[in-house]
Structure formats: C-alpha cells, structure tokens
C-alpha atoms as a PDB file:
ATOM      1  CA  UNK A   1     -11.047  -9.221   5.525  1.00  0.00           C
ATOM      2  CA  UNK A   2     -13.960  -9.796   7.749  1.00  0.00           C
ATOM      3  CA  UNK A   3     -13.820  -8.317  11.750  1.00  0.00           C
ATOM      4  CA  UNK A   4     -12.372 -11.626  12.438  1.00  0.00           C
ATOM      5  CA  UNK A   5      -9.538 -11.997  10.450  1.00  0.00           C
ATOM      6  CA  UNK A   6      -8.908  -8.090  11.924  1.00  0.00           C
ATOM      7  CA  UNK A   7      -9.483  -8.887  15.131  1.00  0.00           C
ATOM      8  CA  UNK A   8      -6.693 -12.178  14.512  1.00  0.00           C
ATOM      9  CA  UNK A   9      -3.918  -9.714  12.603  1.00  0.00           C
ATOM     10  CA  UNK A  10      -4.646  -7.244  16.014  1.00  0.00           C
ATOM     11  CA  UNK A  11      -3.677 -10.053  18.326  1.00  0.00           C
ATOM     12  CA  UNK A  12      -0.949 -11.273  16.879  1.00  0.00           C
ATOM     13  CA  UNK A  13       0.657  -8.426  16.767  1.00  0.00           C
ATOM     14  CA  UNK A  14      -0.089  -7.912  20.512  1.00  0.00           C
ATOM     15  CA  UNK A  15       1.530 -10.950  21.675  1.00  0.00           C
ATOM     16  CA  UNK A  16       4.668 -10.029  19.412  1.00  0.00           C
ATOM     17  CA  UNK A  17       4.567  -6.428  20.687  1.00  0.00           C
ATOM     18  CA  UNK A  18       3.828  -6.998  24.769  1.00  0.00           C
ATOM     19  CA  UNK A  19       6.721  -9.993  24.803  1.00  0.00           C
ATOM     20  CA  UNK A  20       9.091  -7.256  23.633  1.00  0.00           C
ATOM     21  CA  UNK A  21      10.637  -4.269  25.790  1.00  0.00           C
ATOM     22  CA  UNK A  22      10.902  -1.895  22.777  1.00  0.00           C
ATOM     23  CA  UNK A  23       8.956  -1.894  19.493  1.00  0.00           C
ATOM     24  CA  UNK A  24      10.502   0.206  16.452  1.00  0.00           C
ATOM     25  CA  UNK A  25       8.066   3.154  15.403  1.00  0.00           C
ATOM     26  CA  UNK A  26       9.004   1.346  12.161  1.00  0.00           C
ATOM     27  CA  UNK A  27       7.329  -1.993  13.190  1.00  0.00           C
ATOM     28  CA  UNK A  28       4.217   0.013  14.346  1.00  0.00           C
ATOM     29  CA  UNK A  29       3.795   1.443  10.870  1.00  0.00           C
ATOM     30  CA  UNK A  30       3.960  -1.357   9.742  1.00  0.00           C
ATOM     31  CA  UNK A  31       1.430  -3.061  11.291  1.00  0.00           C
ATOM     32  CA  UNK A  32      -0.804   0.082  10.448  1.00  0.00           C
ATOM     33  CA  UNK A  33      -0.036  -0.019   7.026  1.00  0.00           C
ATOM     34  CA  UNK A  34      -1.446  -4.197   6.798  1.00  0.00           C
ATOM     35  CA  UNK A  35      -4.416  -3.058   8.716  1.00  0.00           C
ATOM     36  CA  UNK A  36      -5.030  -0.224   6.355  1.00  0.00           C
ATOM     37  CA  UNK A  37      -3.884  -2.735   3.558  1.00  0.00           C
ATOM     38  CA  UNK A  38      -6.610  -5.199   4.842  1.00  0.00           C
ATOM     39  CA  UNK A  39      -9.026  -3.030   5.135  1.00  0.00           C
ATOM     40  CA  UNK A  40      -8.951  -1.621   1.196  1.00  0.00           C
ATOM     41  CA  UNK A  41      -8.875  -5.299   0.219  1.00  0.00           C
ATOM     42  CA  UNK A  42     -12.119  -5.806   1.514  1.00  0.00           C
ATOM     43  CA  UNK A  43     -13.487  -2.606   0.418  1.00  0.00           C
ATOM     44  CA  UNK A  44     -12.542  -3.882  -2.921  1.00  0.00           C
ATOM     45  CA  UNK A  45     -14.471  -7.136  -2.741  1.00  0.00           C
ATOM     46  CA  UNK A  46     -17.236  -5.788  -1.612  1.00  0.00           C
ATOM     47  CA  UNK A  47     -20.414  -4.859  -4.003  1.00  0.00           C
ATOM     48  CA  UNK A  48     -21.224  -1.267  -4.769  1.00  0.00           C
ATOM     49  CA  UNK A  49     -24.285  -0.412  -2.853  1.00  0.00           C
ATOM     50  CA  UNK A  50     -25.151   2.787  -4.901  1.00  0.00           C
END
C-alpha cells in the first residue's frame, strides 16, 4: 500500500459514505479496520531498516 492506493481506498469510501443519509458505526469500522489492514500489509513488505 503506497499513499496512493490510501488516498484511492479514502475516496471511495467518501463517495459511498456522503451519497448516503446514515452510515452504520459498523460500516465505519470497517473501513478503519482495511485502512489499518492496509497499512500492516505494507509494513510487512517493507525492508527492515535496523
């Protein structure tokens, strides 16, 4: 996951959320939990620098 690809997951979920009159505090964790998810994917792939 590069800033990007972030960025991308951030808007989409935007445009789902602002087109909708109520959004679930369900559907909000989940949306954390793929940025969170997407974030420790990277951190995986990326070298050691110690």
């Amino acid at each position: 996951m590069d800033e990007q690809a972030l960025t991308l997951r951030i808007d989409e979920a935007l445009r789902e959320f602002t087109s909708r009159e109520l959004v679930s505090g369900a559907e909000v964790v989940d949306f954390l939990l793929d940025l969170r998810l997407m974030m420790l994917a990277e951190e995986e792939r990326a070298p050691a620098t110690s």
